[in-house]
N, C-alpha and C. Protein backbone atom coordinates (compact mmCIF):
# COMPACT_ATOMS: atom_id res chain seq x y z
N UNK A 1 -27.75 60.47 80.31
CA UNK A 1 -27.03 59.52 79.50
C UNK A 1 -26.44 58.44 80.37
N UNK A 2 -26.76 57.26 80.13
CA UNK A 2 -26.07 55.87 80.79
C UNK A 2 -25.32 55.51 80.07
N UNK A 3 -24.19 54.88 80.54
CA UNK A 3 -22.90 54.83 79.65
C UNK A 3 -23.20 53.32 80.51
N UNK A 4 -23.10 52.09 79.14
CA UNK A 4 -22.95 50.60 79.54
C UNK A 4 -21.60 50.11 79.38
N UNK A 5 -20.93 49.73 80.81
CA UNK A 5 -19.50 49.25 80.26
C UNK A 5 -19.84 48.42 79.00
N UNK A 6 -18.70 48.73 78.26
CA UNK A 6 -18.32 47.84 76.93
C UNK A 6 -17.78 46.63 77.44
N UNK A 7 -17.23 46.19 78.51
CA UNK A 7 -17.16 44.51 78.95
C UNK A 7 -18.62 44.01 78.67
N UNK A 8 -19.73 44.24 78.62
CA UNK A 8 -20.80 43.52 78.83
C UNK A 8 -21.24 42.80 77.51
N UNK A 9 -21.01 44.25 76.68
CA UNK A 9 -21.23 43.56 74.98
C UNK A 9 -20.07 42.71 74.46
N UNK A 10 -19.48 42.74 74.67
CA UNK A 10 -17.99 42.29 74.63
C UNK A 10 -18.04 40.64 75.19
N UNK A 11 -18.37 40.74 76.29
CA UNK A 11 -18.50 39.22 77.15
C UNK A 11 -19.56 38.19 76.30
N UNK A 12 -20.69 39.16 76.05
CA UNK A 12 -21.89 38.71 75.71
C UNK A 12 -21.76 37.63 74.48
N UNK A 13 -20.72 38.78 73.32
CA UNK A 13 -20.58 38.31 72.26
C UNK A 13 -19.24 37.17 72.28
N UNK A 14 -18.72 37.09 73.14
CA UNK A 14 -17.63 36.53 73.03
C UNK A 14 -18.11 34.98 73.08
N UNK A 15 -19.24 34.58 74.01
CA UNK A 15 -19.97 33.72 74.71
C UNK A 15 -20.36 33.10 73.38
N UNK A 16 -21.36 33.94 72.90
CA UNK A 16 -21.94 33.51 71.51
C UNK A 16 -21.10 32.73 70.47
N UNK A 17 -20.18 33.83 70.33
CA UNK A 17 -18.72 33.22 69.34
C UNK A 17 -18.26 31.79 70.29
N UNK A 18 -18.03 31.68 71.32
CA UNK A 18 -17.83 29.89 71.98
C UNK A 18 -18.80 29.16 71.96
N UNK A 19 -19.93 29.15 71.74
CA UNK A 19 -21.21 28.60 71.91
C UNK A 19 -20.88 27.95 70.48
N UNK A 20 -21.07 29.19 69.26
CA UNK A 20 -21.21 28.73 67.84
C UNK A 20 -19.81 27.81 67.60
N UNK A 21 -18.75 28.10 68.17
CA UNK A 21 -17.53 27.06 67.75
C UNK A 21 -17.42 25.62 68.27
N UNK A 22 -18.24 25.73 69.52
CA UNK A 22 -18.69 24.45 70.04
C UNK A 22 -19.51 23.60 69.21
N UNK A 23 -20.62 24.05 68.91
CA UNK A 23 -21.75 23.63 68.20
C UNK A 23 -20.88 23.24 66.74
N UNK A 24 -20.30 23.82 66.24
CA UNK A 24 -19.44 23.36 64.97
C UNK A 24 -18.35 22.38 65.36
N UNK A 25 -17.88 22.16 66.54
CA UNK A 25 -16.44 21.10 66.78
C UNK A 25 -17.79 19.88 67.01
N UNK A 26 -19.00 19.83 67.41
CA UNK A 26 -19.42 19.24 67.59
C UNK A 26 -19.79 18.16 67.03
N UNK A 27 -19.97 18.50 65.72
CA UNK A 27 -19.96 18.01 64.72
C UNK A 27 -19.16 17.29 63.89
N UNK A 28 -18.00 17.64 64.03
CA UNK A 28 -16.75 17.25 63.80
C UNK A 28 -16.11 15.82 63.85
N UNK A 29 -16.41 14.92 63.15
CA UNK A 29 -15.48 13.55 63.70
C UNK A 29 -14.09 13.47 63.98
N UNK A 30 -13.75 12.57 65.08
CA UNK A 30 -12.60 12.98 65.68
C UNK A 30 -11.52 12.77 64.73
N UNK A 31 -11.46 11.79 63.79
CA UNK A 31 -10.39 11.29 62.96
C UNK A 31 -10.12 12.71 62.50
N UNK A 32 -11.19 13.47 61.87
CA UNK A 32 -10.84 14.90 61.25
C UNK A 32 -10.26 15.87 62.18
N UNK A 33 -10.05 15.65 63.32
CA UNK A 33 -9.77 16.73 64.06
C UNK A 33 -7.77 16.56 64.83
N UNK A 34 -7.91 14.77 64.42
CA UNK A 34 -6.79 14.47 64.65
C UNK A 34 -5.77 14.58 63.57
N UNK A 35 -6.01 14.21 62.26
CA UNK A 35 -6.10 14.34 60.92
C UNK A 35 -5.47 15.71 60.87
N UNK A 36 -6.16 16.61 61.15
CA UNK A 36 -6.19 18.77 60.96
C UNK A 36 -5.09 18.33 61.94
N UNK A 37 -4.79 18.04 62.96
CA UNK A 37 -3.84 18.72 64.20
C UNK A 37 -2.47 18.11 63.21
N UNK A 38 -2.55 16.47 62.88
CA UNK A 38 -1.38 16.31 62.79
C UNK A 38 -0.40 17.46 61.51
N UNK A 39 -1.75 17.43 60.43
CA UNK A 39 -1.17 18.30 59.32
C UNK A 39 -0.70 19.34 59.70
N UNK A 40 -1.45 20.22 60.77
CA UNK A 40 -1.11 21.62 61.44
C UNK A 40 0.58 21.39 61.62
N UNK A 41 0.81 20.29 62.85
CA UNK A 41 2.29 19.72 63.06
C UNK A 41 3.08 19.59 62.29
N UNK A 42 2.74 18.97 60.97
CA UNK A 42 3.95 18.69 60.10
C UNK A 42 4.43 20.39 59.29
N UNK A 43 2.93 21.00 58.82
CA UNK A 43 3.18 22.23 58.32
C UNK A 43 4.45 22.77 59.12
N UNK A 44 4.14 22.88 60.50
CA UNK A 44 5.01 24.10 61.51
C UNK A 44 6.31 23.34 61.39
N UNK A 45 6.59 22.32 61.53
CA UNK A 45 8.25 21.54 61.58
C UNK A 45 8.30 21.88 60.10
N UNK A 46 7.86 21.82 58.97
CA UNK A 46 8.33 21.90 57.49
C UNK A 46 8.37 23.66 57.41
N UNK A 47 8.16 24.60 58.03
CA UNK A 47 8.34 25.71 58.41
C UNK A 47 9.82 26.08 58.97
N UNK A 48 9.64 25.28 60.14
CA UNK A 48 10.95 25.24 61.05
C UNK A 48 11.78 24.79 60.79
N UNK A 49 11.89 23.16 60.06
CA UNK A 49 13.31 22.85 59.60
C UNK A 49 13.74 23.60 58.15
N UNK A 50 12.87 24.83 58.00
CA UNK A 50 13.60 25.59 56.57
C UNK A 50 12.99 24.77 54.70
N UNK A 51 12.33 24.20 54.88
CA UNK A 51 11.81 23.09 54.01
C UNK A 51 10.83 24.04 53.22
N UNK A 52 10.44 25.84 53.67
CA UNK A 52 9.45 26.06 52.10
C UNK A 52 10.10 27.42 51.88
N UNK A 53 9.35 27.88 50.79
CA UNK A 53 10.02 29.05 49.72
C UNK A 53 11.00 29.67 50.78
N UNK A 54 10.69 30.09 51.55
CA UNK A 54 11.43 30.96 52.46
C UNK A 54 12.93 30.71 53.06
N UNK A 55 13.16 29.37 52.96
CA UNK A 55 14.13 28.37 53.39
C UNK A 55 14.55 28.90 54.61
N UNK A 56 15.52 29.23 55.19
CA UNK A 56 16.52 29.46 56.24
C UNK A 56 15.50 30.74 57.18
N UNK A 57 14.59 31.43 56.46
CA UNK A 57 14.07 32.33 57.68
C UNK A 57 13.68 32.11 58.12
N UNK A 58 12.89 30.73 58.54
CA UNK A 58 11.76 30.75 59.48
C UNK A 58 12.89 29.47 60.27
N UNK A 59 13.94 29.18 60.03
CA UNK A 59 14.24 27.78 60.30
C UNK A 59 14.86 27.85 61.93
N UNK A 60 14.38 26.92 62.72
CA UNK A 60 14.70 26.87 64.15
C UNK A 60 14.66 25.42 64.57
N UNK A 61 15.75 24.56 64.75
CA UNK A 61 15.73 23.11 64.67
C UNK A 61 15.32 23.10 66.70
N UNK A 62 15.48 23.63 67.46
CA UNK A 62 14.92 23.64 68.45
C UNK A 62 13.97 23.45 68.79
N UNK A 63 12.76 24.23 67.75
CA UNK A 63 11.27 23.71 67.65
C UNK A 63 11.10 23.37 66.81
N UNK A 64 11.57 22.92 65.62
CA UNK A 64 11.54 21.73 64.93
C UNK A 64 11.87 20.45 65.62
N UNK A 65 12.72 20.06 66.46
CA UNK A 65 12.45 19.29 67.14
C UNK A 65 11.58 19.08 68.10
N UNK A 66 10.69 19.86 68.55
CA UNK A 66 9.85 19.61 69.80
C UNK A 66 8.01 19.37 68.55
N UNK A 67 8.40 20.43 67.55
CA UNK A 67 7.06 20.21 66.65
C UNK A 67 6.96 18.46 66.25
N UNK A 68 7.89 18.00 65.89
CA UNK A 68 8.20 16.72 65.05
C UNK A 68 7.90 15.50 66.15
N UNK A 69 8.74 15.79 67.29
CA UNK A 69 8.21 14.94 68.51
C UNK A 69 6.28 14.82 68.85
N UNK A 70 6.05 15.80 68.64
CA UNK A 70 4.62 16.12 69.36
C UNK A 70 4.00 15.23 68.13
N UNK A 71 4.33 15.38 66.85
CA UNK A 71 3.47 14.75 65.83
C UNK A 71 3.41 13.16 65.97
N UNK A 72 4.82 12.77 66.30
CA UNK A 72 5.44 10.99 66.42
C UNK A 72 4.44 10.25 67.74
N UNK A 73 4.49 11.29 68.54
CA UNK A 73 3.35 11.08 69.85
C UNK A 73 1.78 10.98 69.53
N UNK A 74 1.23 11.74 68.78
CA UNK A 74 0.30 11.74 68.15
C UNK A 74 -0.11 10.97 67.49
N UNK A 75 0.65 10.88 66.35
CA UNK A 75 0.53 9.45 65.42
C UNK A 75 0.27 8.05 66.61
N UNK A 76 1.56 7.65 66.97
CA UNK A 76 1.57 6.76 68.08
C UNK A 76 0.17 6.65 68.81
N UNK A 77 -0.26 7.15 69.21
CA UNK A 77 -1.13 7.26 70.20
C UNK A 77 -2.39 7.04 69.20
N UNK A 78 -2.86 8.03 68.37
CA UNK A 78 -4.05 7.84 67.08
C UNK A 78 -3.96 6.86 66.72
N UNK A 79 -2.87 6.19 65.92
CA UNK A 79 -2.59 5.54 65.07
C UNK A 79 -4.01 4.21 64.99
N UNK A 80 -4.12 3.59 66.27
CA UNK A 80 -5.46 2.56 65.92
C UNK A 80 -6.98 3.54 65.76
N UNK A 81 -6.80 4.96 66.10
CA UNK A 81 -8.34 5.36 65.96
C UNK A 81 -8.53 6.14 64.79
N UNK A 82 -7.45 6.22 63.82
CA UNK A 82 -7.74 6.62 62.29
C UNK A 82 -7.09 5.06 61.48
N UNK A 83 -7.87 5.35 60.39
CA UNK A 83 -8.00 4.43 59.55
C UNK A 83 -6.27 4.38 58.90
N UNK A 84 -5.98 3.32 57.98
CA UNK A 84 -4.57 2.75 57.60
C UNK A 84 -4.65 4.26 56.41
N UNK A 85 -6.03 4.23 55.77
CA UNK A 85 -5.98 5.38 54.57
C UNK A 85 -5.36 6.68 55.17
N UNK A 86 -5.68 7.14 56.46
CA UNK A 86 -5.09 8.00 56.83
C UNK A 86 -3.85 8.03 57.14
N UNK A 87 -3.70 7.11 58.15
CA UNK A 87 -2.28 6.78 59.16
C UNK A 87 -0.89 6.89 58.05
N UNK A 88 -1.05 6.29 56.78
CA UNK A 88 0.15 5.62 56.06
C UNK A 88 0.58 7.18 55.71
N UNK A 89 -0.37 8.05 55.24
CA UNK A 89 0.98 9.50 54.57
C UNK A 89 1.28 9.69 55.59
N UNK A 90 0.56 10.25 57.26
CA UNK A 90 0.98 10.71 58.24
C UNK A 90 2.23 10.18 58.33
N UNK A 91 2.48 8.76 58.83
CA UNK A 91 3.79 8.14 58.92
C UNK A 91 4.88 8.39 58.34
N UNK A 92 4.68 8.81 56.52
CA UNK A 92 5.34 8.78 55.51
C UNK A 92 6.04 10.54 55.40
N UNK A 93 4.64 10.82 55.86
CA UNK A 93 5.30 12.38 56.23
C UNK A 93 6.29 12.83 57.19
N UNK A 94 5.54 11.92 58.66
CA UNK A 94 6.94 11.87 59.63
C UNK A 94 7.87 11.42 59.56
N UNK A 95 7.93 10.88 59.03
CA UNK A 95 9.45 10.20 58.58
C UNK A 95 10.34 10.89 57.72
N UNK A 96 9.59 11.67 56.90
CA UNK A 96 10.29 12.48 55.78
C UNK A 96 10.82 13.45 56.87
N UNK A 97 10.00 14.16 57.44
CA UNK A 97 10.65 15.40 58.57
C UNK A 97 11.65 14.69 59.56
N UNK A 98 11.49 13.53 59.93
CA UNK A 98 12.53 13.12 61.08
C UNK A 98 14.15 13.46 59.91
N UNK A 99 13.93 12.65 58.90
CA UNK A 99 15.14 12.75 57.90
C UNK A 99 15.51 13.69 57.24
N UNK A 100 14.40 15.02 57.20
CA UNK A 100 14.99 16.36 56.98
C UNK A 100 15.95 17.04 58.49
N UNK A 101 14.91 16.67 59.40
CA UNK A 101 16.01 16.73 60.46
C UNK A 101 17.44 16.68 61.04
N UNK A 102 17.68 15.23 60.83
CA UNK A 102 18.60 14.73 60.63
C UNK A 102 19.99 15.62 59.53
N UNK A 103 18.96 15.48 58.33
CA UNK A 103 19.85 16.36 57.34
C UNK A 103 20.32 17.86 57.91
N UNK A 104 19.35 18.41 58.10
CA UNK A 104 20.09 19.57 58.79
C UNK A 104 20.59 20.02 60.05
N UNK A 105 20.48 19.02 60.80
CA UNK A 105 21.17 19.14 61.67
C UNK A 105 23.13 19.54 61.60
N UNK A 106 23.45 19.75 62.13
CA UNK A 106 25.46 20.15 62.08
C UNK A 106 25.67 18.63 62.55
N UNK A 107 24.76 18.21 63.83
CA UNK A 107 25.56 16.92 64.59
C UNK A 107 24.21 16.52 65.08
N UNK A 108 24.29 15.78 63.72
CA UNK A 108 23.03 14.37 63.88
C UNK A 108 23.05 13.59 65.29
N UNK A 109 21.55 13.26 65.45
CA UNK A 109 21.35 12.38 66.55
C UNK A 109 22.16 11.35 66.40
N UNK A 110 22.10 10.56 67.47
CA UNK A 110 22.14 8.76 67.49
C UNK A 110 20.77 8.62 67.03
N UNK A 111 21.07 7.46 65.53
CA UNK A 111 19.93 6.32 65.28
C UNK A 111 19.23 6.27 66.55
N UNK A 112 17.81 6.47 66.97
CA UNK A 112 17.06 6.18 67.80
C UNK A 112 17.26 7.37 68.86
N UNK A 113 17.57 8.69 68.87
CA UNK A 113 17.74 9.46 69.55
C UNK A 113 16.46 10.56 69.09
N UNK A 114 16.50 10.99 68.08
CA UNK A 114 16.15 11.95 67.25
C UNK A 114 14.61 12.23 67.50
N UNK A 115 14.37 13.52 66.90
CA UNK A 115 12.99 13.81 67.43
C UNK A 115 12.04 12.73 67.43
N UNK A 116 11.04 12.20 67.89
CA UNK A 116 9.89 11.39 67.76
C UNK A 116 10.39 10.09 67.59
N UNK A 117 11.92 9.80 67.53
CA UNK A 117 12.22 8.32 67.93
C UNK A 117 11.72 7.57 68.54
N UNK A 118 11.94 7.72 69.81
CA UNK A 118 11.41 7.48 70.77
C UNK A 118 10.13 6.47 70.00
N UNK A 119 9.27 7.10 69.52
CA UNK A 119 7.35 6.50 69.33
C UNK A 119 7.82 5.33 67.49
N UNK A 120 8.74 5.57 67.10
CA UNK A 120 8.97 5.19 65.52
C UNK A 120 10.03 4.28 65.18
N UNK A 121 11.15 4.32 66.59
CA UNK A 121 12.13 3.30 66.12
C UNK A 121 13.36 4.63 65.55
N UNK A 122 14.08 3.91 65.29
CA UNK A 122 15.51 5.07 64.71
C UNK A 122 15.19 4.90 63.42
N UNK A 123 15.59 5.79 62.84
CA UNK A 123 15.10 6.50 61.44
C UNK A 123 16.68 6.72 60.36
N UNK A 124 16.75 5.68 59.97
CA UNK A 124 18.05 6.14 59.04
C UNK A 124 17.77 6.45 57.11
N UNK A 125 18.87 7.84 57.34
CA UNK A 125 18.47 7.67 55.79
C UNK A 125 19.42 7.40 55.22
C-alpha cells in the first residue's frame, strides 16, 4: 500500500481553483470590479456605523472610519475611469456614510477632518 501525501491533491486542486478564478476575473471589466469593491466598502461601513437591522451590534466607528476613508480614496482615484452613471450614487452613497458618521459620532470631526475628507472636501449636514 502507497500512501500519497494529501498535500499533492490538495495543491493540485487548489491550482485549478486559481487558474478557473483567473480565467473568470479575466473577463471581468474593470469598471465592474471597481463598482463590486466600492459597494463591498459601503456595505462594511453601513455594517459598522450600526445603519442595518442589527443596529448597535456590529457597530465600530474605528473601522467605520478606516472602511469609509478607503471608499473616498477609491472613488477619488476611479472616479474618471467609471462612467458619471456610475460615479454619481457612489458619491451620493459616500456622502450619506460620511454624515452617518458624523451623526454618530459622541465628538464630531472638524468640517474637513472626517473620514474620506481629505478626497471630498468637508461634508456638513
Amino acid at each position: 500500500m502507497s500512501e500519497t501525501p494529501q498535500n499533492e491533491s490538495t495543491d493540485s486542486s487548489d491550482t485549478l481553483d486559481f487558474e478557473a478564478m483567473t480565467h473568470d476575473i479575466a473577463e471581468v471589466p474593470a469598471v465592474r470590479v471597481i463598482v463590486t469593491v466600492a459597494v463591498n466598502l459601503m456595505s462594511a461601513a453601513a455594517v459598522k456605523l450600526g445603519l442595518t437591522e442589527e443596529g448597535d451590534k456590529y457597530k465600530d466607528l474605528d473601522e467605520a472610519r478606516k472602511l469609509v476613508h478607503a471608499l473616498a480614496g477609491l472613488l477619488d482615484a476611479g472616479a474618471t475611469e467609471v462612467s458619471s452613471f456610475h460615479a454619481a450614487p457612489l458619491r451620493d452613497g459616500l456622502k450619506s456614510l460620511q454624515l452617518a458618521f458624523r451623526e454618530a459620532s459622541l465628538i464630531p470631526d472638524e468640517p474637513g477632518q472626517g473620514p474620506g475628507e481629505k478626497y471630498t472636501g468637508p461634508v456638513y449636514g
